[in-house]
Protein backbone atom coordinates (compact mmCIF):
# COMPACT_ATOMS: atom_id res chain seq x y z
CA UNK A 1 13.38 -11.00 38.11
CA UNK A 2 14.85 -11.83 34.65
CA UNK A 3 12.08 -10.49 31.39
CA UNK A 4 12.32 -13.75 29.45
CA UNK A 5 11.38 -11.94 26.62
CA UNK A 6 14.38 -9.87 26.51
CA UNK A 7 16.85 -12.60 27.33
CA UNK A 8 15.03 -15.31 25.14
CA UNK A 9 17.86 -15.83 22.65
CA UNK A 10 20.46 -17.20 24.67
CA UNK A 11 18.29 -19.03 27.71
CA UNK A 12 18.33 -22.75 27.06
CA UNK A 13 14.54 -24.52 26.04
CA UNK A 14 13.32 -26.64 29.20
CA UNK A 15 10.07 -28.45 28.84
CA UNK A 16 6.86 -26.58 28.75
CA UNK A 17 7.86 -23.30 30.03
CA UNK A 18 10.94 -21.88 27.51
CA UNK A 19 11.05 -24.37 24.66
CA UNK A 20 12.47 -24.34 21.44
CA UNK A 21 13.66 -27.92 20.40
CA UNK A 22 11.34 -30.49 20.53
CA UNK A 23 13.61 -33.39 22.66
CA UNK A 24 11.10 -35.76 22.66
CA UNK A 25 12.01 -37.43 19.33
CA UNK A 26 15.44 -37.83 20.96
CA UNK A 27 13.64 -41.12 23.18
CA UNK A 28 13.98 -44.53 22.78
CA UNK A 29 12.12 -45.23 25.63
CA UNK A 30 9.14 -43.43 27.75
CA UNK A 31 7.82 -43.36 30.97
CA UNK A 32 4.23 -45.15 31.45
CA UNK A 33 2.70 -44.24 35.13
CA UNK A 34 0.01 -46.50 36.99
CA UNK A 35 -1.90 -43.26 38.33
CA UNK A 36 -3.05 -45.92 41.25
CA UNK A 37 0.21 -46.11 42.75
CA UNK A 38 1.01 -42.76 42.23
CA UNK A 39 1.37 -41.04 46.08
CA UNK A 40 1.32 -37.49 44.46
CA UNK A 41 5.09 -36.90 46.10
CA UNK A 42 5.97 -34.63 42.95
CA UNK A 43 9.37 -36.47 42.72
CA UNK A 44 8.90 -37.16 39.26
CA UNK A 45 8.21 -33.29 38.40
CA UNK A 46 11.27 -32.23 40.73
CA UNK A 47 13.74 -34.23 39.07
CA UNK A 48 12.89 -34.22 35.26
CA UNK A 49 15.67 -32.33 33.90
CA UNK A 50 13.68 -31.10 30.82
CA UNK A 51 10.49 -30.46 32.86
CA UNK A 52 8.34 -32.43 30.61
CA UNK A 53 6.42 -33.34 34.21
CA UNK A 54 3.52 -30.99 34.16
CA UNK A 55 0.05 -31.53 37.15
CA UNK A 56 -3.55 -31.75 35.56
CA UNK A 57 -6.77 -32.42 37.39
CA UNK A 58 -4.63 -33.54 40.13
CA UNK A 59 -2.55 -35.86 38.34
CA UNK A 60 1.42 -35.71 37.10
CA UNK A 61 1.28 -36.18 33.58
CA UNK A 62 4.37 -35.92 31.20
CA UNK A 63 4.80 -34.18 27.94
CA UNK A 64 5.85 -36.41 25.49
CA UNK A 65 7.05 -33.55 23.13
CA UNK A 66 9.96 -32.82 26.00
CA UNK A 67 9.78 -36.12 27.49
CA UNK A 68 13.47 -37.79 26.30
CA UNK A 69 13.10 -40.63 28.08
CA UNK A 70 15.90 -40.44 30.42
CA UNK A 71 13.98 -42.35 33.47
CA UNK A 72 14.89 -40.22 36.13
CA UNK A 73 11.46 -40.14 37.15
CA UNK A 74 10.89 -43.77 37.27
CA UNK A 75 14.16 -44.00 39.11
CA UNK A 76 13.12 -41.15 41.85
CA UNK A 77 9.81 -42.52 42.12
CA UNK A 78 9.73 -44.09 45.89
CA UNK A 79 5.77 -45.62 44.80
CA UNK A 80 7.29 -47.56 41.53
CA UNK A 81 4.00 -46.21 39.54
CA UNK A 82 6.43 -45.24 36.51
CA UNK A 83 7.55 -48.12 34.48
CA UNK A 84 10.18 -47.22 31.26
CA UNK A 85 8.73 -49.05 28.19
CA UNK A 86 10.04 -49.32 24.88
CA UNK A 87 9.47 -46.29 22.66
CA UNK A 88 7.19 -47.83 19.59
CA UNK A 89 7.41 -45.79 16.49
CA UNK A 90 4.20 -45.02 14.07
């Protein structure tokens, strides 16, 4: 087992567990899911490649702070209950 600690200066920042860059203001677009449809396959938190896909009470949920909007996870989802909208700016 690797000590993250020790090693933390040249591991590369994914999502919520080792990050360092926020890659979320790298998106254009962001994934919107219809917790309805959602089947609860965890497809969407297997594939995110910055593992912005996180479970609470239950439910996938994605950190926008990670999230860059690639849409892997809409693409992967078999129950289409993630839709890529248009990222609106405030």
């Amino acid at each position: 087992m690797i000590d993250v600690e020790e090693y933390n200066d040249w591991i590369a920042p994914i999502g919520r567990t080792l990050y360092i860059i926020n890659t979320g203001e790298w998106r254009y677009q962001r994934p919107e899911r219809d917790h309805k449809k959602c089947k609860k396959c965890g497809a969407c938190f297997i594939f995110c490649p910055t593992g912005s896909v996180f479970v609470e009470s239950s439910r996938y949920e994605t950190d926008y702070e990670y999230c860059k909007g690639c849409g892997i996870c809409a693409r992967e989802c078999r129950a289409g209950a993630i839709l890529m909208v248009e990222e609106v700016t405030k």
